[in-house]
Protein backbone atom coordinates (compact mmCIF):
# COMPACT_ATOMS: atom_id res chain seq x y z
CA UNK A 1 135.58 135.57 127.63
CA UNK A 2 132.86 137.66 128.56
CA UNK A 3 130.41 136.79 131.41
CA UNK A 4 127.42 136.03 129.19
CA UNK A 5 129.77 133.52 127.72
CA UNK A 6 131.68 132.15 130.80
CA UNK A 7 127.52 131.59 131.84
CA UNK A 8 126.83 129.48 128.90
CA UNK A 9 129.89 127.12 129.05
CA UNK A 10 129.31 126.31 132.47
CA UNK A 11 126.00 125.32 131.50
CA UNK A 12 126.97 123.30 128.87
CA UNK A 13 129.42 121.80 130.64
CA UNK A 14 126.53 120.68 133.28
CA UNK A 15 125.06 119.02 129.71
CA UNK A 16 127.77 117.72 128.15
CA UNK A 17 127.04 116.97 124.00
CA UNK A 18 123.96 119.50 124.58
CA UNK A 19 121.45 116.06 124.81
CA UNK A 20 119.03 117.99 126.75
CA UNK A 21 119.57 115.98 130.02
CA UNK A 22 119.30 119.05 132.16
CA UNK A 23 115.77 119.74 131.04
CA UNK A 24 114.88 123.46 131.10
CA UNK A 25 118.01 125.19 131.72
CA UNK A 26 117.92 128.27 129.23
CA UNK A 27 115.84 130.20 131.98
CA UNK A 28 118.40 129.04 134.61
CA UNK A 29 120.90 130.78 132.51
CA UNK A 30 119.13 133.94 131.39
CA UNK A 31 118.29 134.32 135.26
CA UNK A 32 122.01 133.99 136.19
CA UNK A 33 123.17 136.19 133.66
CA UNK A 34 121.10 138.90 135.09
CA UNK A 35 121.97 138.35 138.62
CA UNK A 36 125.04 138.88 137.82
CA UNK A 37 124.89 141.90 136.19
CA UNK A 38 122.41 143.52 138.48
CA UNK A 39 125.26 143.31 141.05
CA UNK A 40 127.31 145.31 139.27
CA UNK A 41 126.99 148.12 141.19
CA UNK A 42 127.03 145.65 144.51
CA UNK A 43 130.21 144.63 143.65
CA UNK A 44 132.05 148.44 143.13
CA UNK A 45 129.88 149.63 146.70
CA UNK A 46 131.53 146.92 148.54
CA UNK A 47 134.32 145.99 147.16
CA UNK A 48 133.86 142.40 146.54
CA UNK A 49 136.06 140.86 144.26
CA UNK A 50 134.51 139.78 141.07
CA UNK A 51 135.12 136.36 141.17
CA UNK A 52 133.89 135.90 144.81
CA UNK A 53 130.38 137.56 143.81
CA UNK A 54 130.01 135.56 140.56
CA UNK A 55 131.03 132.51 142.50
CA UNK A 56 128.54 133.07 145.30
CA UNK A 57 125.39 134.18 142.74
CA UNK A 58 126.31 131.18 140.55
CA UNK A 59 126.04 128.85 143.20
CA UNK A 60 122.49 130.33 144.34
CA UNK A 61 120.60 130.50 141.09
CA UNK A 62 122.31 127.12 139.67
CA UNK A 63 119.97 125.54 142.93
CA UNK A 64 116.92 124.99 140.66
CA UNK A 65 119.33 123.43 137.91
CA UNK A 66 120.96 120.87 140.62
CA UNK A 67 118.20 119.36 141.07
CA UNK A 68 117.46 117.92 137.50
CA UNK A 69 120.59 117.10 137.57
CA UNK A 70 120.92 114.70 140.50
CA UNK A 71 117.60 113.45 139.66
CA UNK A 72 118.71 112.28 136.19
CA UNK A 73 122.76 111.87 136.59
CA UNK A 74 124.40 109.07 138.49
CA UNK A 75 125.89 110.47 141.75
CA UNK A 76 129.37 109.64 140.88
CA UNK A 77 129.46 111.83 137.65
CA UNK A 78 128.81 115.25 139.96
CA UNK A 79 130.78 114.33 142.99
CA UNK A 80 133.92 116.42 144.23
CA UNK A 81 137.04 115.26 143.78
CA UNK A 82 136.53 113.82 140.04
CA UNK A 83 138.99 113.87 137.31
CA UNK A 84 141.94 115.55 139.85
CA UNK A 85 144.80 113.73 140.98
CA UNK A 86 144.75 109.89 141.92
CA UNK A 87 141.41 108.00 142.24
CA UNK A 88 137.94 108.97 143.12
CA UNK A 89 136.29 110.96 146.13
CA UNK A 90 136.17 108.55 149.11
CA UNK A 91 132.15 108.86 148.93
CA UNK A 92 131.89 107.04 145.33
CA UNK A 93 134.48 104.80 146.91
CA UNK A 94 132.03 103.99 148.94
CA UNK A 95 129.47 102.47 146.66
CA UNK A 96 131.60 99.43 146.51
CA UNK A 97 131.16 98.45 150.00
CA UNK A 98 127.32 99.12 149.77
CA UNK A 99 126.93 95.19 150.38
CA UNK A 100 129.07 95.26 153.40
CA UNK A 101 127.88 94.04 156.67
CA UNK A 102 128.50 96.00 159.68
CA UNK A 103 128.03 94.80 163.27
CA UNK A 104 124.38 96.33 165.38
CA UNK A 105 127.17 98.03 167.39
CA UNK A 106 129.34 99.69 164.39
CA UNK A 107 126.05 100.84 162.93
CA UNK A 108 124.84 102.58 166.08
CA UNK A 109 127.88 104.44 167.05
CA UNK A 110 128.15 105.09 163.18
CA UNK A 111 124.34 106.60 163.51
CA UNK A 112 125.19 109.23 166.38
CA UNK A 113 128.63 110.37 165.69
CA UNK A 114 129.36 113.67 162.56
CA UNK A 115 130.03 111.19 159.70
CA UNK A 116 132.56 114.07 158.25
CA UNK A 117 134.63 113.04 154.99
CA UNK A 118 136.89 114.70 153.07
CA UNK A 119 135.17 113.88 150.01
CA UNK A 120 138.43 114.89 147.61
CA UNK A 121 140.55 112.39 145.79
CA UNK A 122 143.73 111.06 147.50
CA UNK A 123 142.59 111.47 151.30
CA UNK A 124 142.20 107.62 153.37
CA UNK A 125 141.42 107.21 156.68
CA UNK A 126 144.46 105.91 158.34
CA UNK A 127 143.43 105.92 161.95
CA UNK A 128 140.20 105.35 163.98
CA UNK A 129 140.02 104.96 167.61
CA UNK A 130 137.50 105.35 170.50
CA UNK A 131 135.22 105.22 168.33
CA UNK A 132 131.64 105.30 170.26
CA UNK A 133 128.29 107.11 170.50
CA UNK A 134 129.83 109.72 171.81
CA UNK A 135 133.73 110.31 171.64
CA UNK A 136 135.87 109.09 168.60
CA UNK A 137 139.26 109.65 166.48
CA UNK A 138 139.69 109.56 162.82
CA UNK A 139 142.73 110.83 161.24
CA UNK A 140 142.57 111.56 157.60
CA UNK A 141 145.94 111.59 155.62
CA UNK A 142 147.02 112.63 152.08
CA UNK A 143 150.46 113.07 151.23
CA UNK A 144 152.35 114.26 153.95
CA UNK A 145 149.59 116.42 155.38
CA UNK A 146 146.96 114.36 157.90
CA UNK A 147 144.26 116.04 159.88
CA UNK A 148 142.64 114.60 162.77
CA UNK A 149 138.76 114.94 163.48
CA UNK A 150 137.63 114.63 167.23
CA UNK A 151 134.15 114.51 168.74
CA UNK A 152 133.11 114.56 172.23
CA UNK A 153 129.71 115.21 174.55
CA UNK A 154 128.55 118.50 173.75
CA UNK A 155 129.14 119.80 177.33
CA UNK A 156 132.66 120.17 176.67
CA UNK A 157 132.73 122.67 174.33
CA UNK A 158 133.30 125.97 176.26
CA UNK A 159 136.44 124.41 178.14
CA UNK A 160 137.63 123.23 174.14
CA UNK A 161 136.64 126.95 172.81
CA UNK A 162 138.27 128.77 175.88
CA UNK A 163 141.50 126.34 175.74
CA UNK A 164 141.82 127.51 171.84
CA UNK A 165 141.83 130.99 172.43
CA UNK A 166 144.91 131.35 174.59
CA UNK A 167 146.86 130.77 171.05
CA UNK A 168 144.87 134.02 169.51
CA UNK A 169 141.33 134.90 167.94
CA UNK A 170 139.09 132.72 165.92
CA UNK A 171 138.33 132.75 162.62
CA UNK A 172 134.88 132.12 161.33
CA UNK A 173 134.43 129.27 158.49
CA UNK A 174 131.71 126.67 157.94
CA UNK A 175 132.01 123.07 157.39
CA UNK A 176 129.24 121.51 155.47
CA UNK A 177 127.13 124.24 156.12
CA UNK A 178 127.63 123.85 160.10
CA UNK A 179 129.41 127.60 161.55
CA UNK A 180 132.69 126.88 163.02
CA UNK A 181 135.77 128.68 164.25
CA UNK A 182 139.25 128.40 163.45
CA UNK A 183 142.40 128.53 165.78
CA UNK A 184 145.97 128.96 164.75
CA UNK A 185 148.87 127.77 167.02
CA UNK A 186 151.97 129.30 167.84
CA UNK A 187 153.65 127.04 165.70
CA UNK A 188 151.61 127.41 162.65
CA UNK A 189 149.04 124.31 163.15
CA UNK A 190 145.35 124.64 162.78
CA UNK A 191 142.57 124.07 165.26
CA UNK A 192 138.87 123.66 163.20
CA UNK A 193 135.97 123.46 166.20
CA UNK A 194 132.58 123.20 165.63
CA UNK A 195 130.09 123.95 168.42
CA UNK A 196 127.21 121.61 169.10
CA UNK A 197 125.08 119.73 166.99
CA UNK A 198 123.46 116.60 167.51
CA UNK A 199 125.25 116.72 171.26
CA UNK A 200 128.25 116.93 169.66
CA UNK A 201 131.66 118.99 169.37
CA UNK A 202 133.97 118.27 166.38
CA UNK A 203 137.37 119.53 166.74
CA UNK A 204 139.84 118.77 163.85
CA UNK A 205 143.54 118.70 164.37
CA UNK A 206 146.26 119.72 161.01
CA UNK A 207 149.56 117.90 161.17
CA UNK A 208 152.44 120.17 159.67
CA UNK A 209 152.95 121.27 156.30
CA UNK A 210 149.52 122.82 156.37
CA UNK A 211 148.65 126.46 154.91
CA UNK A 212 145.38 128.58 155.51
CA UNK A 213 144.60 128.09 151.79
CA UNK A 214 145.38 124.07 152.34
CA UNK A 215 143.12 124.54 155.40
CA UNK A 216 140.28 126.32 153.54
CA UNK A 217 140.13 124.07 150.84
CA UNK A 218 139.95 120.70 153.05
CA UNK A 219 137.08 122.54 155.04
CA UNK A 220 134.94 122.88 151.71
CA UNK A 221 135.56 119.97 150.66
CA UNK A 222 133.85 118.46 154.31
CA UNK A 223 130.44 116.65 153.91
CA UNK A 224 128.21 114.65 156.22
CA UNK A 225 126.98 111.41 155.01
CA UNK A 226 125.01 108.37 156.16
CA UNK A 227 126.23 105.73 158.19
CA UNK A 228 126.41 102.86 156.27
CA UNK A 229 128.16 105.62 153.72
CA UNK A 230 130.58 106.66 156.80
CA UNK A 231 131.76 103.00 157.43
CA UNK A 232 131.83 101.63 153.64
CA UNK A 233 134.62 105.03 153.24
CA UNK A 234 136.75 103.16 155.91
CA UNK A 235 139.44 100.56 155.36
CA UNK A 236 138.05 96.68 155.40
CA UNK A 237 140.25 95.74 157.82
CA UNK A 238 138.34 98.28 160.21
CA UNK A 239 135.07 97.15 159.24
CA UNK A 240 135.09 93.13 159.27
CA UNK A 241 132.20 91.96 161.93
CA UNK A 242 134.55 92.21 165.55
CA UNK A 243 134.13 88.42 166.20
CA UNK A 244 136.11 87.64 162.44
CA UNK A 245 138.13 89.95 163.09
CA UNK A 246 138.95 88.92 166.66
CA UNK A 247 139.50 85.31 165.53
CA UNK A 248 142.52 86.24 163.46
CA UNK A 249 143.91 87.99 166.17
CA UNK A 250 143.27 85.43 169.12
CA UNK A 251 144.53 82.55 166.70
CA UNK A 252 148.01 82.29 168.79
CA UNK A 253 146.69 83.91 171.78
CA UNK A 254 145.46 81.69 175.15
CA UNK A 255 142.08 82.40 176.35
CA UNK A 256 141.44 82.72 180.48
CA UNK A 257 138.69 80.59 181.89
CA UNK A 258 135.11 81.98 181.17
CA UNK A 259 136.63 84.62 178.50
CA UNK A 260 133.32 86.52 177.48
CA UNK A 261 133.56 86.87 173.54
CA UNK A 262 130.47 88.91 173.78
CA UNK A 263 132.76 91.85 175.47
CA UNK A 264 134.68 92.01 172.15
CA UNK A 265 131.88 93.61 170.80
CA UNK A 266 132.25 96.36 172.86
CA UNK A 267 135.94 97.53 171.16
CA UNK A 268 133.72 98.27 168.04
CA UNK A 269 135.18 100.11 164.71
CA UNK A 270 138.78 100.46 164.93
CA UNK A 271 142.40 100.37 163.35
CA UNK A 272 144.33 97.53 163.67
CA UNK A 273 146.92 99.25 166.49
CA UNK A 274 143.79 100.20 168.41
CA UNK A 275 141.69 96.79 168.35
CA UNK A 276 144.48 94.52 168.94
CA UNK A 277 144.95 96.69 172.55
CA UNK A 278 141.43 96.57 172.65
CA UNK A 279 141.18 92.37 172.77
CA UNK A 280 144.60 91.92 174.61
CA UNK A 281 143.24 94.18 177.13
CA UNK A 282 140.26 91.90 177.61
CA UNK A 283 142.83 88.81 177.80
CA UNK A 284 145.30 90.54 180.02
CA UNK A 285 142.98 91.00 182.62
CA UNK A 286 141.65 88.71 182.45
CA UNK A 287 144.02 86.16 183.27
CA UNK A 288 145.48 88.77 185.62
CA UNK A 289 141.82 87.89 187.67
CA UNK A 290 142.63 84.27 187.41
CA UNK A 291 146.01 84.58 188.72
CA UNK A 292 144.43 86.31 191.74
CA UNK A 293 141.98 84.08 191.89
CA UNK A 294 143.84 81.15 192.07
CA UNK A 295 146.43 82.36 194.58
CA UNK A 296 143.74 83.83 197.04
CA UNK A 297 142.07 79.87 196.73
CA UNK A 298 145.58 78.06 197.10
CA UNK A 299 145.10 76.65 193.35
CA UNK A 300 149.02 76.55 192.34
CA UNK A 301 147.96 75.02 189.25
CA UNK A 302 145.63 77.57 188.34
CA UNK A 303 148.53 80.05 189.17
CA UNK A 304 150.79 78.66 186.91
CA UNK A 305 148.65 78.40 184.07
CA UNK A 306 148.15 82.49 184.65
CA UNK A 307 151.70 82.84 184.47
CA UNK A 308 152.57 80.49 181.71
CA UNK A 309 149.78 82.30 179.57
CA UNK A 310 150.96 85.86 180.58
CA UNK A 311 154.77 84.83 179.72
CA UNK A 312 153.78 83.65 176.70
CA UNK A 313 152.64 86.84 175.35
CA UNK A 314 155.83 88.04 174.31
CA UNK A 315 155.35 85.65 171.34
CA UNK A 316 151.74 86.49 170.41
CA UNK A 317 151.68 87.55 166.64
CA UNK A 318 149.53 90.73 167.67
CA UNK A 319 151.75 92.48 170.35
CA UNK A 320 154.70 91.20 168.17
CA UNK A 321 153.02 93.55 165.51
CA UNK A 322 151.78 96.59 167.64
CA UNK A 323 155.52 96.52 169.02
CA UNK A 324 156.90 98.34 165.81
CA UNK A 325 153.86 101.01 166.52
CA UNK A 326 153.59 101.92 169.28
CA UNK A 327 154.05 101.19 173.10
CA UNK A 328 150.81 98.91 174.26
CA UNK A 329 153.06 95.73 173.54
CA UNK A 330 155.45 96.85 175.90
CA UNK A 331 153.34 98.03 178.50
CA UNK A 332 151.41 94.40 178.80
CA UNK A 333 155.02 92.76 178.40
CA UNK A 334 155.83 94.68 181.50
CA UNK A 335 152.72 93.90 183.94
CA UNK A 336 152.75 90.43 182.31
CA UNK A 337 155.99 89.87 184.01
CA UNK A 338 155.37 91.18 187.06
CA UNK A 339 152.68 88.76 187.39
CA UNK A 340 155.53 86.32 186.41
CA UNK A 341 157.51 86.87 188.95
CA UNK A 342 154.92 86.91 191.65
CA UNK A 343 154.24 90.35 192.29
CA UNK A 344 150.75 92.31 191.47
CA UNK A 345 151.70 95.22 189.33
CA UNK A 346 150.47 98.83 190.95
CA UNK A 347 148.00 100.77 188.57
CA UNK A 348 147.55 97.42 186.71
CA UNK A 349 143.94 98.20 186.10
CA UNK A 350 144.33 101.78 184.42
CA UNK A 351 147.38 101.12 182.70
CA UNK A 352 145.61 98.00 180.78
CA UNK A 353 142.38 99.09 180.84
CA UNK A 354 140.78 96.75 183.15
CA UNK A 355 138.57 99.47 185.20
């Protein structure tokens, strides 16, 4: 196929049946037809390859043409990840949740952190933790291959960037149009950091089983989106307004005198693992403060109903279910019996998160 006709199928594949929806397009297509030619001799000075200079003129000159198209074509019909492999990109995914209600606090943090997604089919968010204003965790996963996006206080960046480059040089890429540099471990992963924007550093993780052409094409496939966009991507469970959400968890679970529900706001968006140590922590200590409390004022009853509520943890549904994920459940178990047996557990406070 020659180039003047490679030209025209792509643009009548941008107005599929040729019903004029694209409006004016002929002198979008003359023009890139001879853009591309009058780079032919660009291409033999430099040594470009072909492709990569068609590619790269194509996507200038078919600016004009975009916009008609996004002004008359719903957004779902010219969104990445369409038509390859399972499902839709996560961002038309989103446009079910458009209705969704998100808590003052989600919708803040949700304002002021990147809202990056890989907007290609098959990728889910399957993690999300310290999530806040200014620090957060998301880890993406398709397949077997996840990759973990990071943000933290701008500040930080030259100790990040200087703590990359012991493993070798960057590599410059961009992600969504933002500059960034890429690291490569020792053993093969991939380190993607972005320098500041918005008082912000984004540094994504790989898992194994990634190459530098797996790598390249995740990066393009990065955009930023809105916030209510950012949280409707995200699975329900992560999203529910924290005092539902909290309900279900606290259903088996004893509260300490005074227990300030308004705190629970504070644990925000979050996976499952990650809000259940969020509320237990609030619990924990809080009986841990009664128990004090009550042995500091002589109240024996009060002590044994600190004790009777701590032992009973190792029945509560939500440690029961964080047990077969990780170690929080038996971390509590442990300083909840120590409180059991009388004795106030050393480092209490930064091993539950009671600071």
């Amino acid at each position: 196929m020659t180039t003047e006709e490679r030209v025209g199928q792509l643009v009548r594949d941008a107005d599929p049946g040729g019903l004029g929806m694209m409006g004016d397009l002929g002198g979008v297509k003359q023009a890139l037809l001879e853009d591309i030619m009058s780079e032919s001799l660009v291409r033999r000075t430099v040594g470009m390859p072909p492709r990569r200079l068609w590619v790269r003129r194509f996507a200038g000159v078919m600016t004009a043409a975009a916009a008609v198209l996004l002004s008359i074509v719903p957004a779902s019909m010219v969104l990445r990840g369409q038509g390859e492999d399972d499902g839709v990109s996560p961002i038309v995914s989103a446009g079910a949740g458009a209705g969704a209600v998100f808590s003052p606090f989600a919708m803040e943090a949700a304002e002021r952190n990147p809202r990056l997604l890989i907007d290609r089919a098959g990728w889910t968010v399957v993690a999300l933790s310290d999530f806040s204003e200014n620090n957060g965790v998301v880890r993406f996963r398709r397949g077997v291959q996840e990759l973990e996006m990071n943000w933290y206080p701008a500040y930080v960046y030259t100790d990040r960037y200087s703590g990359q480059r012991v493993g070798g040089p960057a590599r410059s890429v961009r992600v969504d149009g933002w500059p960034a540099d890429v690291f490569q471990s020792l053993s093969g992963d991939f380190t993607v950091l972005l320098p500041p924007r918005d008082n912000l550093v984004v540094e994504m993780k790989t898992s194994e089983n990634w190459s530098r052409k797996d790598l390249d094409r995740v990066l393009a496939d990065i955009v930023r989106v809105d916030a209510r966009t950012w949280l409707a991507v995200l699975p329900p469970e992560m999203v529910v307004p924290v005092r539902e959400r909290a309900a279900k968890v606290l259903a088996d679970v004893p509260l300490p005198p005074g227990f300030d529900m308004t705190a629970l706001e504070e644990i925000g968006v979050s996976d499952s693992y990650h809000f259940g140590a969020g509320v237990t922590s609030l619990v924990g200590c809080g009986w841990i403060a009664q128990w004090q409390r009550a042995r500091a004022s002589g109240d024996e009853a009060g002590v044994r109903r600190a004790v009777e509520a701590l032992r009973s943890s190792h029945g509560w549904r939500v440690l029961r279910d964080m047990d077969k994920v990780g170690d929080w459940s038996d971390v509590f178990w442990e300083y909840a019996d120590k409180i059991a047996a009388g004795t106030l557990p050393e480092g209490y406070p930064a091993g539950l998160g009671c600071d």
